[in-house]
PDB file of N, CA and C in Angstrom:
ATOM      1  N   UNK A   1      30.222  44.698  31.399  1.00  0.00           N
ATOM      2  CA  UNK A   1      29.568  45.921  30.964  1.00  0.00           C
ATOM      3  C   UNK A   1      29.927  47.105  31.860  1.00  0.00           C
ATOM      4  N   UNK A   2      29.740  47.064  33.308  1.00  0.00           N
ATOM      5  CA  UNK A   2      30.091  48.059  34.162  1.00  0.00           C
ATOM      6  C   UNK A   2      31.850  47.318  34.923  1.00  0.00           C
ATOM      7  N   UNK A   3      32.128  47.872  34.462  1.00  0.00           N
ATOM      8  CA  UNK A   3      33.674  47.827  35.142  1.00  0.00           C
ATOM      9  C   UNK A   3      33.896  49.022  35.951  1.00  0.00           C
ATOM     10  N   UNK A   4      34.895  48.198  37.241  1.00  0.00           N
ATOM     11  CA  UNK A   4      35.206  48.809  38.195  1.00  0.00           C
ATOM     12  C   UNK A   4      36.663  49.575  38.176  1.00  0.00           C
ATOM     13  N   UNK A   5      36.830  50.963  38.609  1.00  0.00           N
ATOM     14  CA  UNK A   5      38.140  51.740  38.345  1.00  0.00           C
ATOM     15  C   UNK A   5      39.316  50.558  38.967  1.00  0.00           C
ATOM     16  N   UNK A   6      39.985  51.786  39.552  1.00  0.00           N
ATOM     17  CA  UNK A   6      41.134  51.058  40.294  1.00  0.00           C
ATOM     18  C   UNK A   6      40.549  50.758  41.791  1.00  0.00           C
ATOM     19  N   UNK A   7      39.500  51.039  42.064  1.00  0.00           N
ATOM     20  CA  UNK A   7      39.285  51.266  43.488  1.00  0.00           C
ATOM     21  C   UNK A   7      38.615  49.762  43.885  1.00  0.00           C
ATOM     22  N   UNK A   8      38.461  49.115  45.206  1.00  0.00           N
ATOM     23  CA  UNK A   8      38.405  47.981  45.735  1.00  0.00           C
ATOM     24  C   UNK A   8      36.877  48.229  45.461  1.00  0.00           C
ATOM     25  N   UNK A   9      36.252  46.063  44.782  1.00  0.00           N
ATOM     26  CA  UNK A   9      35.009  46.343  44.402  1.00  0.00           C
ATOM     27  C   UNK A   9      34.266  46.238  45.370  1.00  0.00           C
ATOM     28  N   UNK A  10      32.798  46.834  44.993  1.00  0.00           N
ATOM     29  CA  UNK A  10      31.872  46.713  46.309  1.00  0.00           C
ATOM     30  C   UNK A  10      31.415  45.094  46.431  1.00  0.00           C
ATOM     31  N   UNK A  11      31.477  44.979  47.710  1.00  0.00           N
ATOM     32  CA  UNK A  11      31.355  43.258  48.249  1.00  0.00           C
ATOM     33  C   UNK A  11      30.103  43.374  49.328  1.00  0.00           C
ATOM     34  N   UNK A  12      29.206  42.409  49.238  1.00  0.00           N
ATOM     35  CA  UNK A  12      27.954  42.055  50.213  1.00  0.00           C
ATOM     36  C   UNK A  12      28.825  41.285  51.413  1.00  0.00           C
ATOM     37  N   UNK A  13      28.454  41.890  52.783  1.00  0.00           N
ATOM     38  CA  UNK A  13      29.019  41.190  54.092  1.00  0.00           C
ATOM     39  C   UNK A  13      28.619  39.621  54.111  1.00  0.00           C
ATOM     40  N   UNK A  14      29.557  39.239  54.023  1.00  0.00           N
ATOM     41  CA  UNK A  14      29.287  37.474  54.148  1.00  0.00           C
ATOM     42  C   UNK A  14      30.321  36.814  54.472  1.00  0.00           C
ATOM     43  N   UNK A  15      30.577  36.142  55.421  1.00  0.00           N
ATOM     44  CA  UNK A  15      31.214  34.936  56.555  1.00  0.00           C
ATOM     45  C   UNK A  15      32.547  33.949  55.682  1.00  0.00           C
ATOM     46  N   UNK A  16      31.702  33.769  54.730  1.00  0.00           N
ATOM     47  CA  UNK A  16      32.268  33.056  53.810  1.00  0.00           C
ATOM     48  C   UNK A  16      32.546  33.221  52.245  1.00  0.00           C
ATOM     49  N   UNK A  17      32.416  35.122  52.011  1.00  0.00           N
ATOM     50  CA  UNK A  17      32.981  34.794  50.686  1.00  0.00           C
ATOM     51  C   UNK A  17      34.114  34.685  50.538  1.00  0.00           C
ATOM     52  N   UNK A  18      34.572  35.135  49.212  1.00  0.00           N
ATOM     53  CA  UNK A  18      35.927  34.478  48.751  1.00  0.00           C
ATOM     54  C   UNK A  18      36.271  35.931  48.532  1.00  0.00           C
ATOM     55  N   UNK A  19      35.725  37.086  47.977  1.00  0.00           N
ATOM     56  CA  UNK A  19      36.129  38.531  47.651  1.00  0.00           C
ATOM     57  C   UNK A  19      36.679  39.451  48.636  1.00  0.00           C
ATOM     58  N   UNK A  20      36.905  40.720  48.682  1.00  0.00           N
ATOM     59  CA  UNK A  20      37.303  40.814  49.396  1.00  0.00           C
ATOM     60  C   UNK A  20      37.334  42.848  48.742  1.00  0.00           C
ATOM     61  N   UNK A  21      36.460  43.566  49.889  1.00  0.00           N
ATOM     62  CA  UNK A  21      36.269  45.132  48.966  1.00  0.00           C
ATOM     63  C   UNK A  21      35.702  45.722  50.261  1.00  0.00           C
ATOM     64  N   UNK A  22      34.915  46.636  49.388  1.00  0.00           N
ATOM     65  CA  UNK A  22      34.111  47.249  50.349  1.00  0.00           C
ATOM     66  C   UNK A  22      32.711  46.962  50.343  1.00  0.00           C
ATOM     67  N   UNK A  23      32.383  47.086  51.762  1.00  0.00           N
ATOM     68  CA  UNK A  23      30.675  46.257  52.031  1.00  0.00           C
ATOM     69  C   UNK A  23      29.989  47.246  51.412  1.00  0.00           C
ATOM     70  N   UNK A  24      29.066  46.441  51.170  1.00  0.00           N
ATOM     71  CA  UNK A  24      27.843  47.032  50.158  1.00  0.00           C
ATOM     72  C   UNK A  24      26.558  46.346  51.146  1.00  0.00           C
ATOM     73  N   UNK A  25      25.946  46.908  51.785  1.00  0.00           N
ATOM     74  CA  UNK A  25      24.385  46.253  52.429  1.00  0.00           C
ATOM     75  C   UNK A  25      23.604  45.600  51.238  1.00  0.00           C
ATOM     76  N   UNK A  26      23.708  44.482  51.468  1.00  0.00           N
ATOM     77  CA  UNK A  26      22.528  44.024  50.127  1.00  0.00           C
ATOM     78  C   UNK A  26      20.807  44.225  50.631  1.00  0.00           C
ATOM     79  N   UNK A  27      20.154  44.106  49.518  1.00  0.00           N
ATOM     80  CA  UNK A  27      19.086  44.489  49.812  1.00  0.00           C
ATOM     81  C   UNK A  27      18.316  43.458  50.562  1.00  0.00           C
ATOM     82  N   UNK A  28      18.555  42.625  51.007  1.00  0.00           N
ATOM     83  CA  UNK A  28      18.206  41.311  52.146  1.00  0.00           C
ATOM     84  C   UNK A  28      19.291  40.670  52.695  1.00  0.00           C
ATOM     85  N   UNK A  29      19.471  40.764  53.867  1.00  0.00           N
ATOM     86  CA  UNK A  29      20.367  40.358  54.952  1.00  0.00           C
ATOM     87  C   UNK A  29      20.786  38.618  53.857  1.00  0.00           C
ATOM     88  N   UNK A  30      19.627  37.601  53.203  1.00  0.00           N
ATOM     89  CA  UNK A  30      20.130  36.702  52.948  1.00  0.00           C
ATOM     90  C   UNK A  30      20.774  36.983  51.055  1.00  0.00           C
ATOM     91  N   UNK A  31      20.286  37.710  51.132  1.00  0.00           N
ATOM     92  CA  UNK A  31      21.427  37.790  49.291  1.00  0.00           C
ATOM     93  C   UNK A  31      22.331  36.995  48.857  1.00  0.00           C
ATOM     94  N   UNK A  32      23.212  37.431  49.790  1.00  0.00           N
ATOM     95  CA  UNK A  32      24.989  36.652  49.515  1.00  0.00           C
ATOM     96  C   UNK A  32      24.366  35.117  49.497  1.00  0.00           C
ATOM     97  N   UNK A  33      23.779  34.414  50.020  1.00  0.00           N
ATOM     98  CA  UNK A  33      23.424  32.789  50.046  1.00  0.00           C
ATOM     99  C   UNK A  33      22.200  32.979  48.992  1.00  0.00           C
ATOM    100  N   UNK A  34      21.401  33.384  48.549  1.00  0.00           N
ATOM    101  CA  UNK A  34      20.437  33.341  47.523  1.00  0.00           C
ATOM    102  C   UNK A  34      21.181  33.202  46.141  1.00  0.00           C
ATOM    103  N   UNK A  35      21.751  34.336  45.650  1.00  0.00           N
ATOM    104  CA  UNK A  35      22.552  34.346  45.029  1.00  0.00           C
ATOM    105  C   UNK A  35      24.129  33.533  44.669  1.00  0.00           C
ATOM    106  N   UNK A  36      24.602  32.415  45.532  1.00  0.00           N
ATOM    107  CA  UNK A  36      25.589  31.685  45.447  1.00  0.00           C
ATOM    108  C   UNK A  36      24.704  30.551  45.158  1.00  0.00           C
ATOM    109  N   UNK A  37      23.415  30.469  45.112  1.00  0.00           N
ATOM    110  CA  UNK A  37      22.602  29.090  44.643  1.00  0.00           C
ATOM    111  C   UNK A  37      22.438  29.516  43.660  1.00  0.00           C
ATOM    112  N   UNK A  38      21.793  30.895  42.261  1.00  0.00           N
ATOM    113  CA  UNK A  38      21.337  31.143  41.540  1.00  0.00           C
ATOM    114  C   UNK A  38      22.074  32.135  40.518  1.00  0.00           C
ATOM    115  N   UNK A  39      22.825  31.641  39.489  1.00  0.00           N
ATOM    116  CA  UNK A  39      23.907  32.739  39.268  1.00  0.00           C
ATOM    117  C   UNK A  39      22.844  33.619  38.707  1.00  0.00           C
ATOM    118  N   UNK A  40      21.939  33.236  37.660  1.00  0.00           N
ATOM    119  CA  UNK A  40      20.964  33.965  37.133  1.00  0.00           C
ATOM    120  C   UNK A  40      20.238  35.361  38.206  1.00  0.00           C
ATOM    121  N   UNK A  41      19.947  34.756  39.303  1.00  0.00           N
ATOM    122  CA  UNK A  41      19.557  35.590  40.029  1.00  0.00           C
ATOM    123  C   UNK A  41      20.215  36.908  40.627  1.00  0.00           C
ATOM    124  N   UNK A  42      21.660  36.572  40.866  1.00  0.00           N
ATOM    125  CA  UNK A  42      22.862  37.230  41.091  1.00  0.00           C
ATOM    126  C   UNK A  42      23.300  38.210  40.164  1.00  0.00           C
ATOM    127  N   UNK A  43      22.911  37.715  38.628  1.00  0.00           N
ATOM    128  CA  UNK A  43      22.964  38.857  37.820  1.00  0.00           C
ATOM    129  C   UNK A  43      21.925  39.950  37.931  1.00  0.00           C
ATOM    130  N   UNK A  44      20.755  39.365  38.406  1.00  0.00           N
ATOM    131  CA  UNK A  44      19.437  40.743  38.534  1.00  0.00           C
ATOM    132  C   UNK A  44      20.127  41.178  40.219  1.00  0.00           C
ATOM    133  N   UNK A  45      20.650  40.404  40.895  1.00  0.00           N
ATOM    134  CA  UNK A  45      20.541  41.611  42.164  1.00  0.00           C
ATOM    135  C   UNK A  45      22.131  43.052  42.356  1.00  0.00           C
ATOM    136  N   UNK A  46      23.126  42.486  40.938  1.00  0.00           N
ATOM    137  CA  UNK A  46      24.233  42.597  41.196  1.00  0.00           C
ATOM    138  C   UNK A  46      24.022  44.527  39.917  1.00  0.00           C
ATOM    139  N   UNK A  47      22.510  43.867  39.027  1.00  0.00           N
ATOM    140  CA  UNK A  47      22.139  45.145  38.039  1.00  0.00           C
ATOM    141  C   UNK A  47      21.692  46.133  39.129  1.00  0.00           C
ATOM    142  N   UNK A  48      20.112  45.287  39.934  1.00  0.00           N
ATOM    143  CA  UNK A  48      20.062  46.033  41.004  1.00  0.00           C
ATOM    144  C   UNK A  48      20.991  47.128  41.873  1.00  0.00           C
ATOM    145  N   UNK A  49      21.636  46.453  42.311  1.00  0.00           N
ATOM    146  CA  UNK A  49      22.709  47.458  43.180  1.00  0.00           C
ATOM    147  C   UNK A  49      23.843  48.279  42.487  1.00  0.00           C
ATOM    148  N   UNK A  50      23.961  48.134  41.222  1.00  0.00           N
ATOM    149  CA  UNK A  50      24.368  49.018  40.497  1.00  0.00           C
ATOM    150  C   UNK A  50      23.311  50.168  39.956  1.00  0.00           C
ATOM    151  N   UNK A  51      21.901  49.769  40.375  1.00  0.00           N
ATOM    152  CA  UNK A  51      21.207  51.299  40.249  1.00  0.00           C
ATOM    153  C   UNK A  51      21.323  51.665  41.647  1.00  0.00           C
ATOM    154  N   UNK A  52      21.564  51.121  42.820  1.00  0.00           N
ATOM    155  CA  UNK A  52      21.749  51.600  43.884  1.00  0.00           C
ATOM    156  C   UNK A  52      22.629  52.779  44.014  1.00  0.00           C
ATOM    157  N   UNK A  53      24.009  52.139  43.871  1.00  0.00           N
ATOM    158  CA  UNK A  53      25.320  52.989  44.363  1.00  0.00           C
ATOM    159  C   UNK A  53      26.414  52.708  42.876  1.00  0.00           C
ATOM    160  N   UNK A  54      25.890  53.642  42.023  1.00  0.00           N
ATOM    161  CA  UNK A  54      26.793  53.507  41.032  1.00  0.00           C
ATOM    162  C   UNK A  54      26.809  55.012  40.566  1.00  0.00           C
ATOM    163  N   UNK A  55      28.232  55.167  39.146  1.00  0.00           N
ATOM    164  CA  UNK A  55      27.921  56.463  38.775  1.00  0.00           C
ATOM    165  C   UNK A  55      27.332  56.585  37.379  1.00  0.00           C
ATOM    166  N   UNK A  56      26.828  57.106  37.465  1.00  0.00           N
ATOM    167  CA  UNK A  56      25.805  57.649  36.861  1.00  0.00           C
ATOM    168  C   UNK A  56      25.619  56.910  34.851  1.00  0.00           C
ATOM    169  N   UNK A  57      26.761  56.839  34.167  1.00  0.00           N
ATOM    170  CA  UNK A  57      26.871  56.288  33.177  1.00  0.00           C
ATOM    171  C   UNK A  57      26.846  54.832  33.673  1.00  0.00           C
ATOM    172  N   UNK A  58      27.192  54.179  34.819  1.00  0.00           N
ATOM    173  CA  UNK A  58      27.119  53.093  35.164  1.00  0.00           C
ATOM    174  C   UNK A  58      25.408  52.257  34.981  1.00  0.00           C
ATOM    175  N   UNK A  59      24.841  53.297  36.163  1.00  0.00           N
ATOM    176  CA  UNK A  59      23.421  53.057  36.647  1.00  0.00           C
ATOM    177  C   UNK A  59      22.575  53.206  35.331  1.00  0.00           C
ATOM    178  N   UNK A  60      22.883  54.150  34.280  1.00  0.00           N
ATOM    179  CA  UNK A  60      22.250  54.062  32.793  1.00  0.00           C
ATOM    180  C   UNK A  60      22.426  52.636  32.195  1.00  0.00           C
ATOM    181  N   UNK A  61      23.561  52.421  32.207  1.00  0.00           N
ATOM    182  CA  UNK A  61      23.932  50.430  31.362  1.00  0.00           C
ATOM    183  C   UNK A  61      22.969  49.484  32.612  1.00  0.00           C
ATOM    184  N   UNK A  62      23.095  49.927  33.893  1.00  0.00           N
ATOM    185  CA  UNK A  62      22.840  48.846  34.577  1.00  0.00           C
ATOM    186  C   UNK A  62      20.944  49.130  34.191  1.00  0.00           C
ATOM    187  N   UNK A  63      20.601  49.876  34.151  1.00  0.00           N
ATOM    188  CA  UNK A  63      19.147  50.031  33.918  1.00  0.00           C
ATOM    189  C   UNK A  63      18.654  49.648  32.333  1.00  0.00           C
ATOM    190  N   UNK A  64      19.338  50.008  31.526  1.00  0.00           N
ATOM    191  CA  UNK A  64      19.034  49.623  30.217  1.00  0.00           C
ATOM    192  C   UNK A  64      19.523  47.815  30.216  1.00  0.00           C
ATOM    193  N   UNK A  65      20.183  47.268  30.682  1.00  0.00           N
ATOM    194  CA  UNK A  65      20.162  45.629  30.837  1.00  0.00           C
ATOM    195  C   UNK A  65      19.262  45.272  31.730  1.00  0.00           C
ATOM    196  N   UNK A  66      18.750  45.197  32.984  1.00  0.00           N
ATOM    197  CA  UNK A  66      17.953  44.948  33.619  1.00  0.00           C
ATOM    198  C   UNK A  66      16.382  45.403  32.996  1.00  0.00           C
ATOM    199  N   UNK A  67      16.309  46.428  32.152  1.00  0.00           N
ATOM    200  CA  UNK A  67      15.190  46.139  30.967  1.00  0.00           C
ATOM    201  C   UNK A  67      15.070  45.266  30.397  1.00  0.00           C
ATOM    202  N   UNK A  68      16.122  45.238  29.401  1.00  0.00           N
ATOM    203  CA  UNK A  68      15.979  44.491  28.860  1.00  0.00           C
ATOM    204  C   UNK A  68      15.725  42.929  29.283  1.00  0.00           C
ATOM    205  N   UNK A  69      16.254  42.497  30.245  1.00  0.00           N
ATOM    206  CA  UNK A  69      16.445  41.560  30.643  1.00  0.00           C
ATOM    207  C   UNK A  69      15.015  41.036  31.080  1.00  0.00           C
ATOM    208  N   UNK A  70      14.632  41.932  31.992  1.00  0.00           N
ATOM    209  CA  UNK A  70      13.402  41.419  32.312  1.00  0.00           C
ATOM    210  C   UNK A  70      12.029  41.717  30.989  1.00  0.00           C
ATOM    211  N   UNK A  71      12.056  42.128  29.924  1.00  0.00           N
ATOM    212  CA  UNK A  71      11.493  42.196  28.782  1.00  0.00           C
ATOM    213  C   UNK A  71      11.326  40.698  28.125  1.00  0.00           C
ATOM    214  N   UNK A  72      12.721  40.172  28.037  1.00  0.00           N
ATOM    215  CA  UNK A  72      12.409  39.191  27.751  1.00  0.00           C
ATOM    216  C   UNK A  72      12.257  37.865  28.346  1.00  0.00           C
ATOM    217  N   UNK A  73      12.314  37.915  29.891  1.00  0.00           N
ATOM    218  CA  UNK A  73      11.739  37.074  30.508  1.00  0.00           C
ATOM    219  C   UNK A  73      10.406  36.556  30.330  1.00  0.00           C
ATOM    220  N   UNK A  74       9.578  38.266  30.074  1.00  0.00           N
ATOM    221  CA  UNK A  74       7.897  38.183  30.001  1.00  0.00           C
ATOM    222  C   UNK A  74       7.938  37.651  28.598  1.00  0.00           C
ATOM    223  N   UNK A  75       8.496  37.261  27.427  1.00  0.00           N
ATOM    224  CA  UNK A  75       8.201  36.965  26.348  1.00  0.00           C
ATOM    225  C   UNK A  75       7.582  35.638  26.107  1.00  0.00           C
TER     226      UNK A  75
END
């Protein structure tokens, strides 16, 4: 849905990933390991940080899925 230009993607500091961009502070020092247990979860923190540091048509898709998303969780 949000695709990245030509420019290197944003990557959470971690020891052992496999990617390789520019650091992005996740919003808890443990993210990068929360998220390599939970892909599900990884998709809400990855919408998250695209309302963080995204542009602007980005942070609109990333907010209108993370609605939705959590809409129908509560169902």
């Amino acid at each position: 849905m949000i695709a990245q230009g030509s420019e290197p993607i944003p990557v959470w500091p971690y020891e052992e990933g496999k990617q390789r961009g520019i650091s992005f502070e996740p919003l808890y020092k443990t993210v990068p390991i929360a998220a390599l247990r939970d892909p599900s979860f990884y998709a809400y923190l990855a919408l998250a940080d695209a309302l963080r540091d995204s542009r602007v048509r980005d942070r609109k898709i990333a907010e209108k899925e993370l609605c939705r998303r959590l809409r129908e969780a509560s169902e």
